[in-house]
PDB file of N, CA and C in Angstrom:
ATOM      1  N   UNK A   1      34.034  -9.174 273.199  1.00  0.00           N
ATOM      2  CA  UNK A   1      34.159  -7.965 273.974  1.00  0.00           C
ATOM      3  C   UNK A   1      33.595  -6.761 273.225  1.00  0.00           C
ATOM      4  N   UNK A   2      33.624  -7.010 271.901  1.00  0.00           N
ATOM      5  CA  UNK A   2      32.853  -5.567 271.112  1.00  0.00           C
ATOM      6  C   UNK A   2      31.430  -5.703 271.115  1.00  0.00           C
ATOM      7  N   UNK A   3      31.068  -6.437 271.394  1.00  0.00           N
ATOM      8  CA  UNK A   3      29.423  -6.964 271.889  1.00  0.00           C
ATOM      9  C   UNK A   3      29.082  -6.290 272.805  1.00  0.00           C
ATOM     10  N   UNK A   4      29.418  -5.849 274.101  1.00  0.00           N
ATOM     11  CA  UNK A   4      29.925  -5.566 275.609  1.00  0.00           C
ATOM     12  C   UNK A   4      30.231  -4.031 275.090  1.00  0.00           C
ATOM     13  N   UNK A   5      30.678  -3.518 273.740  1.00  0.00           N
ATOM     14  CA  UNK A   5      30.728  -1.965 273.758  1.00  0.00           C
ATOM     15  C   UNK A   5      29.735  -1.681 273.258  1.00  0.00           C
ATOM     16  N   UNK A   6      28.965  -2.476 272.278  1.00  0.00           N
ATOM     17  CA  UNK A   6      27.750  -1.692 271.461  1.00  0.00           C
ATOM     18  C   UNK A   6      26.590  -1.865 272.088  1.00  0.00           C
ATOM     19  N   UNK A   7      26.817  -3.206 273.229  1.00  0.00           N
ATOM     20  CA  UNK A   7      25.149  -3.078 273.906  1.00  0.00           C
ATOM     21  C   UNK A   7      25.309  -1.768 275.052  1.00  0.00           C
ATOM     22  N   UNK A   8      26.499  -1.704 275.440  1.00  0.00           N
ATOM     23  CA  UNK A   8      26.671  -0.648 276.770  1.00  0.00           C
ATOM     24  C   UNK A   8      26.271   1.035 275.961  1.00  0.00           C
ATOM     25  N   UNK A   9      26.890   1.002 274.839  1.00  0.00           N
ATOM     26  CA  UNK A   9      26.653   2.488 274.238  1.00  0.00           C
ATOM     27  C   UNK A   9      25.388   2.351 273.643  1.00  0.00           C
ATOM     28  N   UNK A  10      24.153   1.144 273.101  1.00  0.00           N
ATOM     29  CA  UNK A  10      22.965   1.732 272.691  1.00  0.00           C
ATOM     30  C   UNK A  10      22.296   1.548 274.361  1.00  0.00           C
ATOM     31  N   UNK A  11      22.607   0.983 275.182  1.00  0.00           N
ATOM     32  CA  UNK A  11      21.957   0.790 276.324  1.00  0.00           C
ATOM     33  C   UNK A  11      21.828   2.257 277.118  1.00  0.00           C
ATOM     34  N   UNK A  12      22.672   3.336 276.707  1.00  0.00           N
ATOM     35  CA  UNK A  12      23.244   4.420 277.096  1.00  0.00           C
ATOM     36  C   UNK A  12      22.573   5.331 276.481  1.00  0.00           C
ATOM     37  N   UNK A  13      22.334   5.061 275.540  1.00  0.00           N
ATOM     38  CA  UNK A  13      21.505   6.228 274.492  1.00  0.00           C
ATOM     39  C   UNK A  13      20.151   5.926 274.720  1.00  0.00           C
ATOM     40  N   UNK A  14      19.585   4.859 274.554  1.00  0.00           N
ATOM     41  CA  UNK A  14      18.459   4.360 274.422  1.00  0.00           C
ATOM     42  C   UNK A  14      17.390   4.617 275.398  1.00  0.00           C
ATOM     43  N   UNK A  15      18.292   4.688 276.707  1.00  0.00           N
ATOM     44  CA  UNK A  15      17.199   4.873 278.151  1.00  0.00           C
ATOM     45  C   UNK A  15      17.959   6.056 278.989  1.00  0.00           C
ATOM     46  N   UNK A  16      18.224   6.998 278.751  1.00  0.00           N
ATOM     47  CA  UNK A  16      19.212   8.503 278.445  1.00  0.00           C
ATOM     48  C   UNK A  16      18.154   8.739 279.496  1.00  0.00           C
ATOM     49  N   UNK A  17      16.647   8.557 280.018  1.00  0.00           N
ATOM     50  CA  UNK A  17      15.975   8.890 281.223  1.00  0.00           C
ATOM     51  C   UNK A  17      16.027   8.703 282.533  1.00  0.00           C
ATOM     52  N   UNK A  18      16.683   7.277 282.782  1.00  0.00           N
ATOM     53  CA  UNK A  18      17.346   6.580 284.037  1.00  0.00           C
ATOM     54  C   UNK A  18      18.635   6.787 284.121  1.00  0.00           C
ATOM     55  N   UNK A  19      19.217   7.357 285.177  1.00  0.00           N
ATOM     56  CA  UNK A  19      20.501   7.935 285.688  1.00  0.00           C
ATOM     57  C   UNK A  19      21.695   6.525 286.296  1.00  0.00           C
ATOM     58  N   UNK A  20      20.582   5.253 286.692  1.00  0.00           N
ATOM     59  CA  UNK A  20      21.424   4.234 286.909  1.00  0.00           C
ATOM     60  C   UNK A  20      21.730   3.600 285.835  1.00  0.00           C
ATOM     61  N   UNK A  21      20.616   3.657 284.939  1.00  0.00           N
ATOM     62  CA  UNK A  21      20.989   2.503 283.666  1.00  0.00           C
ATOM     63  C   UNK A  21      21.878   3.146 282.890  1.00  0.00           C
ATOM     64  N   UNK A  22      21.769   4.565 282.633  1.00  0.00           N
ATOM     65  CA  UNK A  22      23.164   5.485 281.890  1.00  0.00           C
ATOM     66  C   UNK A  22      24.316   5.282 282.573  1.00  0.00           C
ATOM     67  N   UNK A  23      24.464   5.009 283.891  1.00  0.00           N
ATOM     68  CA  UNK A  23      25.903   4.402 284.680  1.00  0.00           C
ATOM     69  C   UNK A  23      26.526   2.945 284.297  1.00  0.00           C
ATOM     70  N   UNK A  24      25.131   1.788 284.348  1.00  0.00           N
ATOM     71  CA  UNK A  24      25.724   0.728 283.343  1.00  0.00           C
ATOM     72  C   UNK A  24      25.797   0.443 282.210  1.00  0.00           C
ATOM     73  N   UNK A  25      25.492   1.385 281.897  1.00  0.00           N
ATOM     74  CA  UNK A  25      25.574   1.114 280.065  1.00  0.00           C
ATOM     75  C   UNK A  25      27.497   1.812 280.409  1.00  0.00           C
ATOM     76  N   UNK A  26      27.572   2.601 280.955  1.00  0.00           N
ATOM     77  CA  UNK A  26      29.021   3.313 280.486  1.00  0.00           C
ATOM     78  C   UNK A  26      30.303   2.544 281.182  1.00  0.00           C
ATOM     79  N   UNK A  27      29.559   1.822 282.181  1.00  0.00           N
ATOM     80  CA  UNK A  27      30.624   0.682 282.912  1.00  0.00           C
ATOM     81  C   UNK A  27      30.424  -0.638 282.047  1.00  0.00           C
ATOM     82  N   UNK A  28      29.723  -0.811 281.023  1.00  0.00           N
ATOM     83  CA  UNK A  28      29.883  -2.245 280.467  1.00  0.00           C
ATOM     84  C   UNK A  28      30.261  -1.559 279.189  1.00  0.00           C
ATOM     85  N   UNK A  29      30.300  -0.092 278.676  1.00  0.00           N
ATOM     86  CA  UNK A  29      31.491  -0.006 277.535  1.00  0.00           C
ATOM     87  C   UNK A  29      32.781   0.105 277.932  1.00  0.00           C
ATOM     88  N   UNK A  30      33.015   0.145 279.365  1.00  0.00           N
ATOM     89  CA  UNK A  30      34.538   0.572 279.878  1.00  0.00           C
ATOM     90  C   UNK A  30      34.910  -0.998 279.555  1.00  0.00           C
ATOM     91  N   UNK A  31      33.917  -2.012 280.394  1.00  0.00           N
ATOM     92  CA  UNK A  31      34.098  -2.910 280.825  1.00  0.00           C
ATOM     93  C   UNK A  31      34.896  -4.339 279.449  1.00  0.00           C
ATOM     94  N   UNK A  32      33.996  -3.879 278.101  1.00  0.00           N
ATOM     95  CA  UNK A  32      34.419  -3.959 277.212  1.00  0.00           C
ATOM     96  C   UNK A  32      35.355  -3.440 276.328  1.00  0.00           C
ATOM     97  N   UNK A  33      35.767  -2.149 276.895  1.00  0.00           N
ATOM     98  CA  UNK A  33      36.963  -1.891 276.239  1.00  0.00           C
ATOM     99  C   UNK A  33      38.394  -2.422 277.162  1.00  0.00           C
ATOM    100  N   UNK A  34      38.228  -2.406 278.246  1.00  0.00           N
ATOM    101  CA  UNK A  34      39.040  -3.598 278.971  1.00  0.00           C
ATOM    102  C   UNK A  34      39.494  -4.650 278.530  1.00  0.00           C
ATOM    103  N   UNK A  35      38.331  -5.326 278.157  1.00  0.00           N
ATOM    104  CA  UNK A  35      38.174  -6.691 277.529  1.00  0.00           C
ATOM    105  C   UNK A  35      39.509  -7.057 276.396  1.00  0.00           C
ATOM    106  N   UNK A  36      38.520  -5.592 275.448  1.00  0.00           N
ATOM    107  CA  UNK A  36      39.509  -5.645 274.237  1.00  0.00           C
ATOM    108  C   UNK A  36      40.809  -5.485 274.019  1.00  0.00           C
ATOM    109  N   UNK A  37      41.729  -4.362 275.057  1.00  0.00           N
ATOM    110  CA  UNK A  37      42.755  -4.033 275.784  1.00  0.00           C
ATOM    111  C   UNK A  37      43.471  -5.534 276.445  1.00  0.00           C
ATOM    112  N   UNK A  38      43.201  -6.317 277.446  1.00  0.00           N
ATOM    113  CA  UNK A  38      43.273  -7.506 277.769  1.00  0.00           C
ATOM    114  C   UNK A  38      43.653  -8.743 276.402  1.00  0.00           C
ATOM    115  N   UNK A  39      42.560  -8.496 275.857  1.00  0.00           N
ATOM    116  CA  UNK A  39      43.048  -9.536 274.406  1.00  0.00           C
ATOM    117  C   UNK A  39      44.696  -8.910 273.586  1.00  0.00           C
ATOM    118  N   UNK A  40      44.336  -7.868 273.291  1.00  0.00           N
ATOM    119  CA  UNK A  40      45.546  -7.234 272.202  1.00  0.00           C
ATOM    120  C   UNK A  40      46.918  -6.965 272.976  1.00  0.00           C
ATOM    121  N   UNK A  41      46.630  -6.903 274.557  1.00  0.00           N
ATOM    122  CA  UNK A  41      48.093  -6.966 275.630  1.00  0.00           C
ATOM    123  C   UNK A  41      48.434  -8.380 276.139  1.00  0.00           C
ATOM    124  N   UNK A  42      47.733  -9.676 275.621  1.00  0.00           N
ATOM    125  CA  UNK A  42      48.091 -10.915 276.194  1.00  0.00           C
ATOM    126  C   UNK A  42      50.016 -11.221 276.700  1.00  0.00           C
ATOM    127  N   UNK A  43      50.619 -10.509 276.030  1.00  0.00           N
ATOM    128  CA  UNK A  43      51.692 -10.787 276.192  1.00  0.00           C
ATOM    129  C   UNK A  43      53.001  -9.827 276.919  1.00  0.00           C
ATOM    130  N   UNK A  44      52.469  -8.499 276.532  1.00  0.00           N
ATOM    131  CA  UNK A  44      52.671  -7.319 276.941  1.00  0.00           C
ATOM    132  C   UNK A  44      52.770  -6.925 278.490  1.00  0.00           C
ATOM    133  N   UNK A  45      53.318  -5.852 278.831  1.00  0.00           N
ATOM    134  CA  UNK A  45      53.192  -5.418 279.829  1.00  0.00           C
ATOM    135  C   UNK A  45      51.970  -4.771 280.242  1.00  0.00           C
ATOM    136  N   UNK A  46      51.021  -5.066 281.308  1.00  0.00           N
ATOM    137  CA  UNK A  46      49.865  -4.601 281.677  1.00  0.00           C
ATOM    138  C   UNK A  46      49.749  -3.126 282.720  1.00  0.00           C
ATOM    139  N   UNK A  47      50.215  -2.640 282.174  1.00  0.00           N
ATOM    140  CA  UNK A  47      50.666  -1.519 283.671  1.00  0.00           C
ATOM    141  C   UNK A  47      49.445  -0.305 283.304  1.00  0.00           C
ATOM    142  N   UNK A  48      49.326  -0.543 281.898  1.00  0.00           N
ATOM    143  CA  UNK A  48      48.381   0.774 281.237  1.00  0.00           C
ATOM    144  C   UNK A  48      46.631   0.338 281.402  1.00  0.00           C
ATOM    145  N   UNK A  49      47.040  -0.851 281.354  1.00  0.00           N
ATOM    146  CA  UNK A  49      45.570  -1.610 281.887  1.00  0.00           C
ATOM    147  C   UNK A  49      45.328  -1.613 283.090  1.00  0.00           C
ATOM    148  N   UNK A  50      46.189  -1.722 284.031  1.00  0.00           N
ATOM    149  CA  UNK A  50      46.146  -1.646 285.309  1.00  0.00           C
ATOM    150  C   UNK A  50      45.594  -0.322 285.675  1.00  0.00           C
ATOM    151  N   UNK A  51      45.973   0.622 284.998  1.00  0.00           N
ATOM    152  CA  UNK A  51      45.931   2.125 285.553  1.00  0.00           C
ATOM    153  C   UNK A  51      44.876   2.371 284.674  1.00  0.00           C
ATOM    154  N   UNK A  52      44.299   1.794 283.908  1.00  0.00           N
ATOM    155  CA  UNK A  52      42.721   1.992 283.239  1.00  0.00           C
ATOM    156  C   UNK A  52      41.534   1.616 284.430  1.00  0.00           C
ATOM    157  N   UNK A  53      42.145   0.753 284.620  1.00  0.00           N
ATOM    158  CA  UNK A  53      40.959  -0.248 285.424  1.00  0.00           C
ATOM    159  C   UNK A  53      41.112   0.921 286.871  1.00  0.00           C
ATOM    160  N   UNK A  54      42.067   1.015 287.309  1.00  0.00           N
ATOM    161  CA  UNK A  54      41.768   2.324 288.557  1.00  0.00           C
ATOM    162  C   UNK A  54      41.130   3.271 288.524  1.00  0.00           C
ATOM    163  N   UNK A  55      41.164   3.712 287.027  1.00  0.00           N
ATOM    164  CA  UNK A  55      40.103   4.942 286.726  1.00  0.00           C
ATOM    165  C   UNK A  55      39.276   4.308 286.411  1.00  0.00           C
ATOM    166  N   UNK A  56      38.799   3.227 285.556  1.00  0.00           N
ATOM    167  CA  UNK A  56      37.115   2.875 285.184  1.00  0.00           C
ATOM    168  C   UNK A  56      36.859   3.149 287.154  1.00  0.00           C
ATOM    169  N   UNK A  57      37.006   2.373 288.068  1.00  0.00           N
ATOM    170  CA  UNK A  57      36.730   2.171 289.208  1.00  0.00           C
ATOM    171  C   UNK A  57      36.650   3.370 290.132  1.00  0.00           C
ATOM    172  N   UNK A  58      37.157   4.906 289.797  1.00  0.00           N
ATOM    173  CA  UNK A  58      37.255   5.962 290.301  1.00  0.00           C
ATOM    174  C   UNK A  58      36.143   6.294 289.481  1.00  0.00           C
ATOM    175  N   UNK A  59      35.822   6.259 288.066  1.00  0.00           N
ATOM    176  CA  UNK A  59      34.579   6.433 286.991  1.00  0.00           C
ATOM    177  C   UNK A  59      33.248   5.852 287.684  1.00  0.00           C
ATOM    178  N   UNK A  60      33.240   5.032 288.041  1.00  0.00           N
ATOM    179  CA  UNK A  60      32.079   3.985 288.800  1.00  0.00           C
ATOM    180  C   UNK A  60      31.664   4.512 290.265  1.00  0.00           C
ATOM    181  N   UNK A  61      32.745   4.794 291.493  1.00  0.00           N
ATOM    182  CA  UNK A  61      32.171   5.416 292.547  1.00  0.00           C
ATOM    183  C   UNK A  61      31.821   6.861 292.153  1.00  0.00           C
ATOM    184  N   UNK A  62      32.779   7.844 291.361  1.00  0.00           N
ATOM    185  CA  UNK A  62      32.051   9.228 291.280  1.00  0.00           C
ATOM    186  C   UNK A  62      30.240   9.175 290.768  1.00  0.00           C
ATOM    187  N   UNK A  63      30.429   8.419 289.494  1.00  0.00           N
ATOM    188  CA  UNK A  63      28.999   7.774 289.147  1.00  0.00           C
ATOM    189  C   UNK A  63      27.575   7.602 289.923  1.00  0.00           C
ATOM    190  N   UNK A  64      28.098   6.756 291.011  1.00  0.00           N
ATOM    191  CA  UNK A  64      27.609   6.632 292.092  1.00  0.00           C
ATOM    192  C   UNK A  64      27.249   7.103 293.499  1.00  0.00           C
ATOM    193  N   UNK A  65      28.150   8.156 293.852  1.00  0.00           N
ATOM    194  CA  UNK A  65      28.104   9.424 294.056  1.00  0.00           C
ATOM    195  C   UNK A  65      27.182  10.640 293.828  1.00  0.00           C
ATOM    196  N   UNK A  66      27.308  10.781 292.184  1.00  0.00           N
ATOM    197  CA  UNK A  66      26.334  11.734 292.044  1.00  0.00           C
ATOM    198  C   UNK A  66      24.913  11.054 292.474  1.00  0.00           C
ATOM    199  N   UNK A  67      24.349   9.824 291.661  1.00  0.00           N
ATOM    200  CA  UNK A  67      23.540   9.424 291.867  1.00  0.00           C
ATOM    201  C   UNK A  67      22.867   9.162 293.259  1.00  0.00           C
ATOM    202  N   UNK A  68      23.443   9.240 293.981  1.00  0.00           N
ATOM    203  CA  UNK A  68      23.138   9.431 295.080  1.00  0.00           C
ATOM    204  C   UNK A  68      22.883  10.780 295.718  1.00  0.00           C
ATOM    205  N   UNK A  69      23.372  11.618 295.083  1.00  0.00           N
ATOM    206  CA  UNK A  69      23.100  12.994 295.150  1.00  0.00           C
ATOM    207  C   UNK A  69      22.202  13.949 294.737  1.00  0.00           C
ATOM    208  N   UNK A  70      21.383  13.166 293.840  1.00  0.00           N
ATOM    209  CA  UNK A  70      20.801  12.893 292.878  1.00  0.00           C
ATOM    210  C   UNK A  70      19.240  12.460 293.218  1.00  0.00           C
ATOM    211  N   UNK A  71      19.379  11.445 294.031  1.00  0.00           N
ATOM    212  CA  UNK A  71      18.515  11.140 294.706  1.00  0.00           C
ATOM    213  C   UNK A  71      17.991  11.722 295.843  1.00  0.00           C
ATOM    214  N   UNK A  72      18.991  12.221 296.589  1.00  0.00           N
ATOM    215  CA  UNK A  72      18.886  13.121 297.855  1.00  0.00           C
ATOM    216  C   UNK A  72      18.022  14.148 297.858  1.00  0.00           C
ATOM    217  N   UNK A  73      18.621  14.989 296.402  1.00  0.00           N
ATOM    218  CA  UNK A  73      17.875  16.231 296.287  1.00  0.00           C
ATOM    219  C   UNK A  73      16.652  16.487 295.390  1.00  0.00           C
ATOM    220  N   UNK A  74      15.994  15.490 294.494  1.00  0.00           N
ATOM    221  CA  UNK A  74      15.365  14.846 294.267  1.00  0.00           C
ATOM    222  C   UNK A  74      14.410  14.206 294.240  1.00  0.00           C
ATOM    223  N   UNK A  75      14.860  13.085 294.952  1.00  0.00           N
ATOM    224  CA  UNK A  75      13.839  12.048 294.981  1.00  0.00           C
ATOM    225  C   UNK A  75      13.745  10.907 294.556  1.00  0.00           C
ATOM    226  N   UNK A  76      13.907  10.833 293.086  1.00  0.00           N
ATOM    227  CA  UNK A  76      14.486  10.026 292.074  1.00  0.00           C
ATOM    228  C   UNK A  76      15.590  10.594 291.371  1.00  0.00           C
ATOM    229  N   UNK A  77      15.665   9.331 290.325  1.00  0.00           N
ATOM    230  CA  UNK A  77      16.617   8.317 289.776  1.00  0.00           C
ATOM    231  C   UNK A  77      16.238   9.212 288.344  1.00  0.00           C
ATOM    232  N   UNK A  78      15.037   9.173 287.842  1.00  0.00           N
ATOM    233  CA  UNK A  78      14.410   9.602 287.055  1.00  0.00           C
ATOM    234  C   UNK A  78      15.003  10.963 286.547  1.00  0.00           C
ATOM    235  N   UNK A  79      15.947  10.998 284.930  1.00  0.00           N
ATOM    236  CA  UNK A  79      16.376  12.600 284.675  1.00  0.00           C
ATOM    237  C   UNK A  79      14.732  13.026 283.873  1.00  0.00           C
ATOM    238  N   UNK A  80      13.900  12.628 283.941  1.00  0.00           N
ATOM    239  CA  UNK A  80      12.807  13.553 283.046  1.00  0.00           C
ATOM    240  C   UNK A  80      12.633  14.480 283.785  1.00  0.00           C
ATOM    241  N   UNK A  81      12.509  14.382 284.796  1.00  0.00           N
ATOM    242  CA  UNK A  81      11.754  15.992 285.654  1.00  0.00           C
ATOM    243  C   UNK A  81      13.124  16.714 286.110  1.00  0.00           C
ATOM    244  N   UNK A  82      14.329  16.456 285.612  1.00  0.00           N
ATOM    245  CA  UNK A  82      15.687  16.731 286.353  1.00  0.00           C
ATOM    246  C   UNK A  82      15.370  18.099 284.963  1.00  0.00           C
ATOM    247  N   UNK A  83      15.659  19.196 286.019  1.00  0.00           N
ATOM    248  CA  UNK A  83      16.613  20.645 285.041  1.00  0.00           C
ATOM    249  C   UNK A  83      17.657  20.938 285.959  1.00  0.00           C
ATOM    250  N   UNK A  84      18.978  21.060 285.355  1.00  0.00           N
ATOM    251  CA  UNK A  84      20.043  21.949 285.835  1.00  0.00           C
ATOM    252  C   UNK A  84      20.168  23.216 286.048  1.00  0.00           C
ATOM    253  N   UNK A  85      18.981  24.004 285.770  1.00  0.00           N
ATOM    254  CA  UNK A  85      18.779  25.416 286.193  1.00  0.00           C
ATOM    255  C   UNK A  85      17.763  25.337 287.713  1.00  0.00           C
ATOM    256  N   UNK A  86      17.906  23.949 288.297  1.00  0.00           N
ATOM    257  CA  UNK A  86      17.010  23.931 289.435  1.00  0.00           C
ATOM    258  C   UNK A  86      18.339  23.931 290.356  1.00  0.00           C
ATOM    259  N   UNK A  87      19.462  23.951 290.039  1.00  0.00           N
ATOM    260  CA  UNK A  87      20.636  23.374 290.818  1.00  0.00           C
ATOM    261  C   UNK A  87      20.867  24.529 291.675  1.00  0.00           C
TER     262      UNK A  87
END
């Protein structure tokens, strides 16, 4: 599962130009810190994991959301030609 955080966070840095691939890089470090959470609570009460995983999943549609918003006004996906003083 720590495999699953370091490819999601260089996957995140690395291509910082694409607005979808910066969404999965940050859902496969959630996705892996889940993971890791899951292993170290095997026995435990899961209620804090439970209520992680509602927000990764509230994290993922807002995500998706913008990006779509994103696109609308836009065009692309693409942040190179994106300025926030165009907003």
């Amino acid at each position: 599962m720590l495999f699953l955080v370091f490819c999601g966070g260089w996957l995140f840095v690395s291509r910082h130009s694409h607005l979808l691939v910066m969404l999965l890089g940050i859902e496969m470090v959630m996705l892996g810190v889940y993971g890791l959470g899951m292993s170290a609570y095997q026995l435990g009460e899961g209620v804090g994991l439970l209520m992680f995983l509602v927000f990764l999943v509230c994290e993922g549609s807002v995500g998706l959301s913008v990006l779509v918003c994103v696109v609308r006004s836009h065009g692309s996906e693409m942040l190179s030609g994106f300025s926030l003083l165009e907003c």
